[in-house]
C-alpha atoms as a PDB file:
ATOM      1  CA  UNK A   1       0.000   0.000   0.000  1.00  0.00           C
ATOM      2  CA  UNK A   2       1.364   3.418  -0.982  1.00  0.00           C
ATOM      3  CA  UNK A   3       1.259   6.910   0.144  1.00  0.00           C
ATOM      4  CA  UNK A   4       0.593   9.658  -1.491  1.00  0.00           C
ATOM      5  CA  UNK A   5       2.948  12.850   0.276  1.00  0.00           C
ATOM      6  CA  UNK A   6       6.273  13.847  -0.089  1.00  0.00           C
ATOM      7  CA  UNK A   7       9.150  13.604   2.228  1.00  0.00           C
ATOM      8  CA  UNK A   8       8.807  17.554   2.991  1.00  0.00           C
ATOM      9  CA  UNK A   9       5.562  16.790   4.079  1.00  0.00           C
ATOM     10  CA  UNK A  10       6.127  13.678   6.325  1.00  0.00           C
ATOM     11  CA  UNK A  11       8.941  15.248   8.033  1.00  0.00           C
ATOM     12  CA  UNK A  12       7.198  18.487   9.420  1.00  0.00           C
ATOM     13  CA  UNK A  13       5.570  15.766  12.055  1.00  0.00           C
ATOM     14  CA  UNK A  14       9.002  15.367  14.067  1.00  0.00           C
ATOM     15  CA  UNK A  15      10.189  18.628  15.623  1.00  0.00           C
ATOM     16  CA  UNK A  16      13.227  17.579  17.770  1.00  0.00           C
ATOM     17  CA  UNK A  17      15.359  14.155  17.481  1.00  0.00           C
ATOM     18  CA  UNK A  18      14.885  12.441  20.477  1.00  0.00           C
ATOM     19  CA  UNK A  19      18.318  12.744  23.046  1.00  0.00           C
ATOM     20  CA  UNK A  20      20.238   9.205  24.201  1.00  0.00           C
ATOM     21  CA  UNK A  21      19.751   8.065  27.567  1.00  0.00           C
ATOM     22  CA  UNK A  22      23.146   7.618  27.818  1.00  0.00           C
ATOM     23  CA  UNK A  23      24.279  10.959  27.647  1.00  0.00           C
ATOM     24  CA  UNK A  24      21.988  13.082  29.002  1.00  0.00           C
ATOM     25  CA  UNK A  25      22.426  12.569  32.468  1.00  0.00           C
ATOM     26  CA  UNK A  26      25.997  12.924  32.422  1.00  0.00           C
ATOM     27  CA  UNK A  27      25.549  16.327  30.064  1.00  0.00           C
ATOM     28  CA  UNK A  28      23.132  17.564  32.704  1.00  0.00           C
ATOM     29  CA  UNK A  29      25.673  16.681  35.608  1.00  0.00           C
ATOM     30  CA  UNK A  30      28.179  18.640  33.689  1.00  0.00           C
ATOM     31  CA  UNK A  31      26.384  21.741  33.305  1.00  0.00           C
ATOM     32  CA  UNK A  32      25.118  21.481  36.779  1.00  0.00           C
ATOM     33  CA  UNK A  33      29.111  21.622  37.843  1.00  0.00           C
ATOM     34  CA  UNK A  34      30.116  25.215  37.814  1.00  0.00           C
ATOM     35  CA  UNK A  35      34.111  23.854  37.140  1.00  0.00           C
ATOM     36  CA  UNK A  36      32.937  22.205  33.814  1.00  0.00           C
ATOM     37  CA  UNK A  37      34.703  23.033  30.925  1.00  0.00           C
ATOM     38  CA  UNK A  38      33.258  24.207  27.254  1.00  0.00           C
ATOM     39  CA  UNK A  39      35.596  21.391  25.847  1.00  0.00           C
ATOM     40  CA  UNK A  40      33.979  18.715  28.156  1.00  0.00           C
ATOM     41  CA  UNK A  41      30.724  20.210  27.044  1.00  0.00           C
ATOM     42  CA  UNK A  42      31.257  19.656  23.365  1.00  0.00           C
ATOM     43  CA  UNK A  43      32.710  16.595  23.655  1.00  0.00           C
ATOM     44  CA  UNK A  44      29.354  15.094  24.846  1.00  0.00           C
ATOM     45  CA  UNK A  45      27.111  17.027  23.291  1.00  0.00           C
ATOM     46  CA  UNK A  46      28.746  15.399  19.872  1.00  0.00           C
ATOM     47  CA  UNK A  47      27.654  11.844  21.461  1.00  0.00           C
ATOM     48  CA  UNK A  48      23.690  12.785  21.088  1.00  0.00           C
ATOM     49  CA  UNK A  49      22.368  13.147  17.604  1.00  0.00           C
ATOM     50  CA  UNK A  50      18.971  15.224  19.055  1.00  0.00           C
ATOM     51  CA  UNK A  51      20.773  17.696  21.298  1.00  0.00           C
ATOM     52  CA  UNK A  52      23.426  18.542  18.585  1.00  0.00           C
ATOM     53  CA  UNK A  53      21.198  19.117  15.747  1.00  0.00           C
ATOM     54  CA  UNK A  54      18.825  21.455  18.337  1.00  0.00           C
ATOM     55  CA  UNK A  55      22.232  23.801  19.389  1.00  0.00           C
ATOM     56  CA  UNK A  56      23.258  24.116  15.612  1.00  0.00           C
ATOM     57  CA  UNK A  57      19.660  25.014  14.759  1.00  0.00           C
ATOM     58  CA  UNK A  58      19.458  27.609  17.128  1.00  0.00           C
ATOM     59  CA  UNK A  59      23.298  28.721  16.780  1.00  0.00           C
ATOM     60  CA  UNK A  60      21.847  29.025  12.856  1.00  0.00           C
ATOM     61  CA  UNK A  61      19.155  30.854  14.353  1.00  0.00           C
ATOM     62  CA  UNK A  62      18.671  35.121  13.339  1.00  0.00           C
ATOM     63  CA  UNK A  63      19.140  35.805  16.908  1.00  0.00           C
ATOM     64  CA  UNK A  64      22.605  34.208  17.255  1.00  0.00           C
ATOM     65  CA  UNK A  65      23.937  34.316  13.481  1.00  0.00           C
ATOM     66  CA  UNK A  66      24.178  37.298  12.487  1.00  0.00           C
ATOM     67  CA  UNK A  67      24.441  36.492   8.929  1.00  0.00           C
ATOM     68  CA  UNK A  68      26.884  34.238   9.731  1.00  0.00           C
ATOM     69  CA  UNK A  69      26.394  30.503  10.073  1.00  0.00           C
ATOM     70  CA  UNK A  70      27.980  27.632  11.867  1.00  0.00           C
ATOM     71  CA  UNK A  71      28.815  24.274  10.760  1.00  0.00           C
ATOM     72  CA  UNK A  72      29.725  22.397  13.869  1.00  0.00           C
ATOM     73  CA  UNK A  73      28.903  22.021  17.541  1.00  0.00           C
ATOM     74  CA  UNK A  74      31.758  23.523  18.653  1.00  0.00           C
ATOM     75  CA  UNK A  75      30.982  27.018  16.927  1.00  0.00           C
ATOM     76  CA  UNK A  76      27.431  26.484  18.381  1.00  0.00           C
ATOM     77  CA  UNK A  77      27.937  26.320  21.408  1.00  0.00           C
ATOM     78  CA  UNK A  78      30.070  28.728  21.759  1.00  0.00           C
ATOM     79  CA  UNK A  79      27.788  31.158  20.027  1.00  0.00           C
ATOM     80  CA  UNK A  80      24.497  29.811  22.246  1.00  0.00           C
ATOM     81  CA  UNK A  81      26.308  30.028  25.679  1.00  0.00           C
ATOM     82  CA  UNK A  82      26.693  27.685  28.874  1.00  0.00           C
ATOM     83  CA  UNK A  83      23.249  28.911  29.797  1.00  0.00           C
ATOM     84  CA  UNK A  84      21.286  28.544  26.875  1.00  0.00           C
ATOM     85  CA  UNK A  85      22.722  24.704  26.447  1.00  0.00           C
ATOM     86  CA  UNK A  86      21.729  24.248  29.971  1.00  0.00           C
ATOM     87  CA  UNK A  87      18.406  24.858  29.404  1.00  0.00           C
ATOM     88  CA  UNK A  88      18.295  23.008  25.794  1.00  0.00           C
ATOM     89  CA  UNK A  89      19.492  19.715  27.966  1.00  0.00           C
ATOM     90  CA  UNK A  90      16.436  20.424  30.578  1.00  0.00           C
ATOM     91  CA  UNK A  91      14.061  20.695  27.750  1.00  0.00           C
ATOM     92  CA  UNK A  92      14.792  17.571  26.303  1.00  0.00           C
ATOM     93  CA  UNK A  93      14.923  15.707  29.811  1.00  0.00           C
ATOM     94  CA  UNK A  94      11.424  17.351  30.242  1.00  0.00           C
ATOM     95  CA  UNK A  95       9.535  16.365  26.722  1.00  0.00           C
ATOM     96  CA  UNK A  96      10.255  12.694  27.926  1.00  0.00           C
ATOM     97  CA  UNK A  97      12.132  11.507  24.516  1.00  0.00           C
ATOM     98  CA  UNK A  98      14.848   9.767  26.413  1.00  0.00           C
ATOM     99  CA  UNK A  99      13.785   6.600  24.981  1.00  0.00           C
ATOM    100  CA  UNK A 100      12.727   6.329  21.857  1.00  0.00           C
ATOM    101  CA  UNK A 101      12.948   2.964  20.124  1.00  0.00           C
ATOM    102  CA  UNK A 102      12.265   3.050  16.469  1.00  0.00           C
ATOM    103  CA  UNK A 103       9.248   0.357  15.860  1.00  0.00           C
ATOM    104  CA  UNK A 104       8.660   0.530  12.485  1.00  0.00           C
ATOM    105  CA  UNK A 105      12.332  -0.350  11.859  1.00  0.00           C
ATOM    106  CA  UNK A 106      12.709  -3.102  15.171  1.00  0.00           C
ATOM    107  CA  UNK A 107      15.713  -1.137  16.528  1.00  0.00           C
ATOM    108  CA  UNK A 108      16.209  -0.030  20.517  1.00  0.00           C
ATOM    109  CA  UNK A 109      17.338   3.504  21.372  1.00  0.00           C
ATOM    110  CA  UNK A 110      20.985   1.835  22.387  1.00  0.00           C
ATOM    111  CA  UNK A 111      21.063   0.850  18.954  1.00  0.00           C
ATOM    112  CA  UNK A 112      20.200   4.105  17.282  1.00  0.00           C
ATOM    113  CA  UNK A 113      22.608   5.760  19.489  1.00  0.00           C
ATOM    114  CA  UNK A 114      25.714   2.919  18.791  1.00  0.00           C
ATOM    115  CA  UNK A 115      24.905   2.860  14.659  1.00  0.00           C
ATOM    116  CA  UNK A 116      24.715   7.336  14.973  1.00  0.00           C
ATOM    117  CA  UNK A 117      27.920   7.801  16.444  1.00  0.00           C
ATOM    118  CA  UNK A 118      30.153   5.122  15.122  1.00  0.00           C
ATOM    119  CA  UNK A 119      28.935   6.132  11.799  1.00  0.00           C
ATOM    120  CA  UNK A 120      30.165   9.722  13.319  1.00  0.00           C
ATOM    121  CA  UNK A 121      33.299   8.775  13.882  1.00  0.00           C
ATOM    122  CA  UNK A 122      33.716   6.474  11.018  1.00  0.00           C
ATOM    123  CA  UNK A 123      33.277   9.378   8.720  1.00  0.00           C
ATOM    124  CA  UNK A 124      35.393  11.763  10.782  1.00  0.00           C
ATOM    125  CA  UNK A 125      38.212   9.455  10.183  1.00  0.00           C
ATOM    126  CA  UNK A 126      37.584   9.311   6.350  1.00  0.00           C
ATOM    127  CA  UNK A 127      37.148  13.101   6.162  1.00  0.00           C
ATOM    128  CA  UNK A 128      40.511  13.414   7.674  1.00  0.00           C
ATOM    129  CA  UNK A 129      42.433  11.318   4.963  1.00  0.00           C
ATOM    130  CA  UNK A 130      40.348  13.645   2.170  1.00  0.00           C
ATOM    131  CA  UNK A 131      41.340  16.548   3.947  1.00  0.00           C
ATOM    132  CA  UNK A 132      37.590  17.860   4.653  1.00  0.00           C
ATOM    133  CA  UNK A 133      36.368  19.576   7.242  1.00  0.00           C
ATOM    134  CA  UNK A 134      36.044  16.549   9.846  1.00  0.00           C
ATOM    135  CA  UNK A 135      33.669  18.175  12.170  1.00  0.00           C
ATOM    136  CA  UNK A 136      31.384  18.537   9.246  1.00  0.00           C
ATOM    137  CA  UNK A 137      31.631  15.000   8.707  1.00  0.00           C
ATOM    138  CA  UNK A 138      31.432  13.994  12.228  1.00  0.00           C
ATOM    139  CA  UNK A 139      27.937  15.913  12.399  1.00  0.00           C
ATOM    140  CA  UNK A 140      26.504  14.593   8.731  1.00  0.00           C
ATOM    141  CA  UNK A 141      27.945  10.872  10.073  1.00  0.00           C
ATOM    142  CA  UNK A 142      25.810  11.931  13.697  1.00  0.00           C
ATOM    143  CA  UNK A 143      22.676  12.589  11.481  1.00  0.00           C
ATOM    144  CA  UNK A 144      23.074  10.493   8.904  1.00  0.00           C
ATOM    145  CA  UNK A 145      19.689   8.422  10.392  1.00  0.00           C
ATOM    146  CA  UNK A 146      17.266  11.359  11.248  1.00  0.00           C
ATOM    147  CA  UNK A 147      15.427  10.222   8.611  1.00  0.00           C
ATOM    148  CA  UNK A 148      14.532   6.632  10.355  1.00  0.00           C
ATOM    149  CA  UNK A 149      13.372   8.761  12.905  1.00  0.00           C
ATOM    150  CA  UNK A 150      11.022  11.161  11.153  1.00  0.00           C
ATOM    151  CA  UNK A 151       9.417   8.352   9.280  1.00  0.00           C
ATOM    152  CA  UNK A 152       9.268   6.148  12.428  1.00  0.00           C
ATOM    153  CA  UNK A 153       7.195   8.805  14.083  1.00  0.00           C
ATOM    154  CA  UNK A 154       5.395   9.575  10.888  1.00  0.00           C
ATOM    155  CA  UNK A 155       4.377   5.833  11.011  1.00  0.00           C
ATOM    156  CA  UNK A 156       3.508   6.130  14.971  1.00  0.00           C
ATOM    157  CA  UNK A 157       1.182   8.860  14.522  1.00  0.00           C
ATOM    158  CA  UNK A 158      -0.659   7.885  11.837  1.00  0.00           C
ATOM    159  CA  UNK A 159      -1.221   4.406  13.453  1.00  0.00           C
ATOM    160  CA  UNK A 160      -0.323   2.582  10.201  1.00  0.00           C
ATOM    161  CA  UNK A 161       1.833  -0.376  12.033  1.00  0.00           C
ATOM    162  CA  UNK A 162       4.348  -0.065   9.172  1.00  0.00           C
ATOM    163  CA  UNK A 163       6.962  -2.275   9.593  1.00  0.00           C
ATOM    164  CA  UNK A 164      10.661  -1.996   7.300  1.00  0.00           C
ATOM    165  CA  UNK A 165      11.832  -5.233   7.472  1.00  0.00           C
ATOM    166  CA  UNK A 166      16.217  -4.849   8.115  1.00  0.00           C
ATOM    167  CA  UNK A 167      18.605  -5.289   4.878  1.00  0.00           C
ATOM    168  CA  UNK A 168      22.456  -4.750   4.549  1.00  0.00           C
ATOM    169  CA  UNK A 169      24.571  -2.478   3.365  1.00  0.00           C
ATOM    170  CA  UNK A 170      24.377  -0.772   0.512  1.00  0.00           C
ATOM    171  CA  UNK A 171      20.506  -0.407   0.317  1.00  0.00           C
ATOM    172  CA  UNK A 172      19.245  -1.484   3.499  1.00  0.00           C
ATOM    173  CA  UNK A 173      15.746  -0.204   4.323  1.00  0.00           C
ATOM    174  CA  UNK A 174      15.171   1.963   1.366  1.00  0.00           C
ATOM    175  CA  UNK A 175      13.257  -0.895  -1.272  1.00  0.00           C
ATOM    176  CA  UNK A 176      10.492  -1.232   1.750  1.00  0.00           C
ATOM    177  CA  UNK A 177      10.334   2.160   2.090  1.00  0.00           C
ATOM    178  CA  UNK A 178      10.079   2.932  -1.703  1.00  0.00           C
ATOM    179  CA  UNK A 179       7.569   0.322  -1.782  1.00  0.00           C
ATOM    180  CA  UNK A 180       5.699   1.799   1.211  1.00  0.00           C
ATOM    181  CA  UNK A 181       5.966   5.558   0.963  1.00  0.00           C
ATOM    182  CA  UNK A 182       7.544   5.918  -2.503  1.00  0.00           C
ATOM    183  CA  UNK A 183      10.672   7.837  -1.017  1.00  0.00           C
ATOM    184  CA  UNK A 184      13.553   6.581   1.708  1.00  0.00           C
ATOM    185  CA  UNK A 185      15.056   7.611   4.963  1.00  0.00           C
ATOM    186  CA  UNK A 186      17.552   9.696   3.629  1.00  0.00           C
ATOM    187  CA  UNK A 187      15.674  11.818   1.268  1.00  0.00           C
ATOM    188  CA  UNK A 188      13.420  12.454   4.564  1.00  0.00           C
ATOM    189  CA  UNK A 189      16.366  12.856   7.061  1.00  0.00           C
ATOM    190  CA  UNK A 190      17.577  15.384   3.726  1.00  0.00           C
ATOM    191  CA  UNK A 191      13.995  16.849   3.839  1.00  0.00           C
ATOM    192  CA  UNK A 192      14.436  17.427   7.619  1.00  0.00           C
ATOM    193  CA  UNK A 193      17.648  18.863   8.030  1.00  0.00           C
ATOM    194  CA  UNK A 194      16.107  21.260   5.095  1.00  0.00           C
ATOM    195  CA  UNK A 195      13.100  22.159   6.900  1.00  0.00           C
ATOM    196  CA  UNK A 196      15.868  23.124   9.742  1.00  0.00           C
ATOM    197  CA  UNK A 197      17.968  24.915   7.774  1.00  0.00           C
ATOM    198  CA  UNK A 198      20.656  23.078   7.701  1.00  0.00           C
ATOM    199  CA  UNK A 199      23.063  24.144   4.936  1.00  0.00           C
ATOM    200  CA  UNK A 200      23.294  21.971   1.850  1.00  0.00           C
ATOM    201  CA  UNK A 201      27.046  20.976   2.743  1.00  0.00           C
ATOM    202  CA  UNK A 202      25.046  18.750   5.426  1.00  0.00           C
ATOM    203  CA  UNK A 203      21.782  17.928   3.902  1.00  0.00           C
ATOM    204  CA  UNK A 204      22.918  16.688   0.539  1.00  0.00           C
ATOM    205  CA  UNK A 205      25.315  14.244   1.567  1.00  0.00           C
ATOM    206  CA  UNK A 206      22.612  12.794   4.004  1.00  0.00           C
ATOM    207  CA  UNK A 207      20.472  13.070   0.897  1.00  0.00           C
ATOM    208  CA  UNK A 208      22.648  10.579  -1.098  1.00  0.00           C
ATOM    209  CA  UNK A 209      24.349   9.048   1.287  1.00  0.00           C
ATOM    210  CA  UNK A 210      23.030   5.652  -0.989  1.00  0.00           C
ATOM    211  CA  UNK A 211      24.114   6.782  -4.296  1.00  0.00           C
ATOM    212  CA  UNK A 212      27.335   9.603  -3.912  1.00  0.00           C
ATOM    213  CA  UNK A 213      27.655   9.894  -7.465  1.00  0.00           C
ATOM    214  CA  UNK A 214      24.279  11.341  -7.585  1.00  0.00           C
ATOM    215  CA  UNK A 215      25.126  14.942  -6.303  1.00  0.00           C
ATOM    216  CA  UNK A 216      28.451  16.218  -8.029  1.00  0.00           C
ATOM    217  CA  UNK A 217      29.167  19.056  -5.905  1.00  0.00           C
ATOM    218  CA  UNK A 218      29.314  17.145  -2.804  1.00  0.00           C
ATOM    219  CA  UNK A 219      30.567  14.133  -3.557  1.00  0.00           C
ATOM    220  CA  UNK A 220      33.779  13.672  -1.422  1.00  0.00           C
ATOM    221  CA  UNK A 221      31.430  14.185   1.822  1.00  0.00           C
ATOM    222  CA  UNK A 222      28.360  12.089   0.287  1.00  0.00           C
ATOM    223  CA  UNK A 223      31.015   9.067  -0.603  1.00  0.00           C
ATOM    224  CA  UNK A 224      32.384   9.261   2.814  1.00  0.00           C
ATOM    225  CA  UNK A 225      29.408   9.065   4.346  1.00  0.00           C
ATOM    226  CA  UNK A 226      28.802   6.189   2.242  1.00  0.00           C
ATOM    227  CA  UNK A 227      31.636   4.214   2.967  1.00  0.00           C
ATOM    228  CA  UNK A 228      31.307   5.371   6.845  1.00  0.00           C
ATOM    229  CA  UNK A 229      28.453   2.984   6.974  1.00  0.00           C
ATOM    230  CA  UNK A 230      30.221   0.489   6.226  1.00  0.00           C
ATOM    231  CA  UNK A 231      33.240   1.021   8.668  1.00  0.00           C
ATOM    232  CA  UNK A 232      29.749   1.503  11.192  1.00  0.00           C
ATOM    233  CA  UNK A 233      28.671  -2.064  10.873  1.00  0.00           C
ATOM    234  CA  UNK A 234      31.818  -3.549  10.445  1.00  0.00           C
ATOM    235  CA  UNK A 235      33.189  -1.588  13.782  1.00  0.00           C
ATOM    236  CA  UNK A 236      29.694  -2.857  15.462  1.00  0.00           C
ATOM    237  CA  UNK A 237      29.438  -6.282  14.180  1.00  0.00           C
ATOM    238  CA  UNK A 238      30.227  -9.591  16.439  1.00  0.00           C
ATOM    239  CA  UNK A 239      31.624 -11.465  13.586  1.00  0.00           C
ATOM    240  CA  UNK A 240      32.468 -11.618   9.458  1.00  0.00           C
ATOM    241  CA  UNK A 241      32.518  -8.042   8.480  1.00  0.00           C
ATOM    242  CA  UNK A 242      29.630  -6.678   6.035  1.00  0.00           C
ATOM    243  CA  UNK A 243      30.443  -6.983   1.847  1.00  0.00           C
ATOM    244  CA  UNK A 244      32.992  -4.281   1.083  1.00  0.00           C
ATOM    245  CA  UNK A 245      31.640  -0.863  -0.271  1.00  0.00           C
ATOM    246  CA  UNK A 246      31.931  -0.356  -4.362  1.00  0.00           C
ATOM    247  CA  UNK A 247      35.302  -0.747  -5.379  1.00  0.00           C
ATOM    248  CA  UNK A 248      35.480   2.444  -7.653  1.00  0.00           C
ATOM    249  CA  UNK A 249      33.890   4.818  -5.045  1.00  0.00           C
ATOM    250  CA  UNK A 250      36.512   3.287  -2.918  1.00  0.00           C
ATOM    251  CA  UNK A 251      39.050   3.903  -5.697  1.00  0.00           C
ATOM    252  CA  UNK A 252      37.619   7.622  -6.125  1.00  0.00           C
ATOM    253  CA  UNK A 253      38.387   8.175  -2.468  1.00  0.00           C
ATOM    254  CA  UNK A 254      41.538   6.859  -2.591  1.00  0.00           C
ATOM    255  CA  UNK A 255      40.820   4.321  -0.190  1.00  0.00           C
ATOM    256  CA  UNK A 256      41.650   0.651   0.022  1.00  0.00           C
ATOM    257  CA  UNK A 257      40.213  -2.464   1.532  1.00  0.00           C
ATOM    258  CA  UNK A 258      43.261  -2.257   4.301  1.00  0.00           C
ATOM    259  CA  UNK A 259      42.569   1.184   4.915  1.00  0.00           C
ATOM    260  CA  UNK A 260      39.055   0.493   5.725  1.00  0.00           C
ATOM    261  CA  UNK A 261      39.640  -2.427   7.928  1.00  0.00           C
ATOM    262  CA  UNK A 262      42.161  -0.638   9.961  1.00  0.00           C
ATOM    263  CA  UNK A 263      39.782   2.416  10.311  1.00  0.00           C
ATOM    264  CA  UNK A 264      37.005  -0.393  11.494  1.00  0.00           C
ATOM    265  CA  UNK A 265      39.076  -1.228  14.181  1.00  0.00           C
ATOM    266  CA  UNK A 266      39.822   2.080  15.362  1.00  0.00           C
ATOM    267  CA  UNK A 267      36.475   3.244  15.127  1.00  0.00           C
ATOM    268  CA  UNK A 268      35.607   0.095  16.932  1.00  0.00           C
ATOM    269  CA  UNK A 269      38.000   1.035  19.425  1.00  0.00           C
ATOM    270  CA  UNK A 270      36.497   4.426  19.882  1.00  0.00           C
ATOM    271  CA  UNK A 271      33.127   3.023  20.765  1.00  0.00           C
ATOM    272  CA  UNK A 272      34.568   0.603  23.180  1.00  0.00           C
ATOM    273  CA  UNK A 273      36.058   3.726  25.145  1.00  0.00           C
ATOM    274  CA  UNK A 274      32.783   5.896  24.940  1.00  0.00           C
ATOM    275  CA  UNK A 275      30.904   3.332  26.276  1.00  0.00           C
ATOM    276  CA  UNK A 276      33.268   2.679  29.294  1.00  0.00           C
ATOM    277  CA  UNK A 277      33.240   6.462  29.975  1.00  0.00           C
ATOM    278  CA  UNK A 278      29.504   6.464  29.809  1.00  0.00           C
ATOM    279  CA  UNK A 279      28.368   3.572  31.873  1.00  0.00           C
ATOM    280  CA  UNK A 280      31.349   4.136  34.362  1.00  0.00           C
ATOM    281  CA  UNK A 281      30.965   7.882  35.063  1.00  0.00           C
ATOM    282  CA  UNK A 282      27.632   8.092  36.190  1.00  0.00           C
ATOM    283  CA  UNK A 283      25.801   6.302  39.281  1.00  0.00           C
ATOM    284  CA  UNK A 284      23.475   3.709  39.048  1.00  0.00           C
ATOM    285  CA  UNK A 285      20.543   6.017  38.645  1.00  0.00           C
ATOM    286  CA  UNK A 286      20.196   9.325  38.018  1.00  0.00           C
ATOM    287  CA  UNK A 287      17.240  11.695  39.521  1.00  0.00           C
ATOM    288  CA  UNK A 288      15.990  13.713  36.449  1.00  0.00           C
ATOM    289  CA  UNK A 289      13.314  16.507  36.561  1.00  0.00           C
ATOM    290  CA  UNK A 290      10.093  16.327  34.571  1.00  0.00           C
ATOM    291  CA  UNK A 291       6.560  18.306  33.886  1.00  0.00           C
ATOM    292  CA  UNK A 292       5.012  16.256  36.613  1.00  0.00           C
ATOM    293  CA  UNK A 293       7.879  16.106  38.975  1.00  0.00           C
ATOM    294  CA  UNK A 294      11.504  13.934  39.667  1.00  0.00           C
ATOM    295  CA  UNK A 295      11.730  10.295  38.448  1.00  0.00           C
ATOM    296  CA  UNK A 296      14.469   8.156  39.006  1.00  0.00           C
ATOM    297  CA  UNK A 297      16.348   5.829  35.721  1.00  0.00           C
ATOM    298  CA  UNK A 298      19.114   3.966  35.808  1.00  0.00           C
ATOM    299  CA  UNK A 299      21.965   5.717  33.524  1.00  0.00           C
ATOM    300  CA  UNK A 300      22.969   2.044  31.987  1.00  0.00           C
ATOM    301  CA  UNK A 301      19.530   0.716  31.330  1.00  0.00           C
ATOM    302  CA  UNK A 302      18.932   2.315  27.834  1.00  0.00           C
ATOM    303  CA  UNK A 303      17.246  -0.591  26.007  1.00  0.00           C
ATOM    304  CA  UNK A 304      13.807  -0.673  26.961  1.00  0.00           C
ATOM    305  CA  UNK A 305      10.963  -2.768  25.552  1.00  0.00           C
ATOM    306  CA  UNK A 306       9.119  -0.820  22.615  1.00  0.00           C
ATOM    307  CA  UNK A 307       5.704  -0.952  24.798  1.00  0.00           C
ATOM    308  CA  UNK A 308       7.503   1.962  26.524  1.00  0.00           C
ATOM    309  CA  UNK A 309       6.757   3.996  22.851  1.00  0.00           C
ATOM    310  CA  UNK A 310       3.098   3.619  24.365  1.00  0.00           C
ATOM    311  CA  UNK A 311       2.965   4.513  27.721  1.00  0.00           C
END
């Protein structure tokens, strides 16, 4: 069964990403500490996908630009201010997104959050060896899956009890979701980061992040992000790595099967750390402050059951 609407149009339904579990009560501890740095600050704020996109939005924003826009977290925050981030972190512990599994798609929060940021990092360490801007890279890797989200909540409100059965690298989701809604995830996480205003350096490369050689002006960040997914499920896997990416992208990028492998292992690496500093850092539970008062949750327990979605 099809749909008739666009991806502009599905999109406008989401109006933050929903923030990780993980990090948030650590981010809020950190603001709450008056001998917190702006460097530890930024550092975590890069871990969650909804929080980062929300300060570059506003640091985007007419009050804070100036004319004069921002590409990464870093120069957002910066331009937004200690107490402006404080109070982004308390609004998304208060509109009770810190769990948000994506149903239509089978995947738990902790798996969202894992696939967003070693995707980040993956393409960080690509951009790096193409001599791009790597924070840019880091933040298109970040939000590379915005577009799961919006339709997943598209989906959710419209009661539909769509379901996009998993599929590997390169296509993955997007021949159900053709089939389904006659676009994919990343022409809505595109469509999203548009309605945002998110510059085109970021939304185009999300846009083709399935087919780089479809956009010729930003095609070194577009491939990257393309072969980032792969060094994402390789770095995440338990066993075999996934199928190597297209040899002659690879080739274009001046990148070889070694290269990849040993950038796999180092962004595996990376994730191993970040989750040690994460679950390690915090107590067992954390007290965080909503609408209708305090509630306790436990600062390791991030995959929940998707009857949660519900409640």
């Amino acid at each position: 069964m099809g749909y008739r609407l666009s991806p502009d149009e599905l999109v406008r339904v989401l109006r933050f990403l929903p923030s990780a579990p993980r990090v948030l009560p650590k981010l809020k501890s950190l603001l709450s500490d008056g001998n917190s740095s702006m460097v530890e600050v930024v550092s975590l704020i890069r871990l969650d996908p909804g929080i980062a996109a929300r300060v570059l939005q506003i640091g985007n924003s007419a009050y804070y630009s100036q004319g004069l826009r921002c590409y990464t977290v870093d120069e957002a925050v910066n331009r937004v201010g200690y107490d402006q981030v404080y109070e982004l972190v308390a609004n998304a512990v208060a509109s009770q997104v810190l769990v948000r599994p994506l149903v239509s798609y089978g995947m738990e929060a902790d798996e969202l959050w894992r696939r967003s940021v070693a995707c980040a990092l993956g393409a960080e360490f690509l951009a790096e060896r193409q001599e791009l801007s790597s924070d840019i890279a880091y933040t298109v890797g970040l939000l590379h899956g915005v577009g799961l989200v919006a339709i997943d909540e598209w989906a959710f409100r419209q009661q539909q009890g769509m379901f996009f059965a998993e599929g590997k690298l390169p296509l993955e989701t997007c021949e159900a979701e053709r089939a389904i809604l006659g676009f994919h995830n990343a022409e809505a996480g595109a469509a999203l980061l548009r309605l945002w205003e998110f510059p085109a350096v970021m939304t185009e490369p999300v846009r083709w992040q399935y087919l780089p050689r479809g956009t010729a002006s930003h095609f070194a960040l577009a491939g990257v992000l393309h072969l980032a997914k792969w060094l994402r499920d390789s770095a995440l896997s338990d066993g075999e790595r996934p199928k190597m990416p297209d040899g002659a992208l690879m080739r274009s990028l001046k990148v070889t099967q070694t290269d990849m492998e040993l950038l796999s292992d180092r962004v595996a690496q990376r994730m191993t750390e970040l989750s040690s500093i994460l679950d390690s850092s915090l107590p067992d539970k954390s007290c965080l402050t909503f609408p209708n008062g305090e509630r306790e949750i436990a600062s390791h327990a991030v995959t929940r059951s998707f009857i949660d979605r519900y409640v």
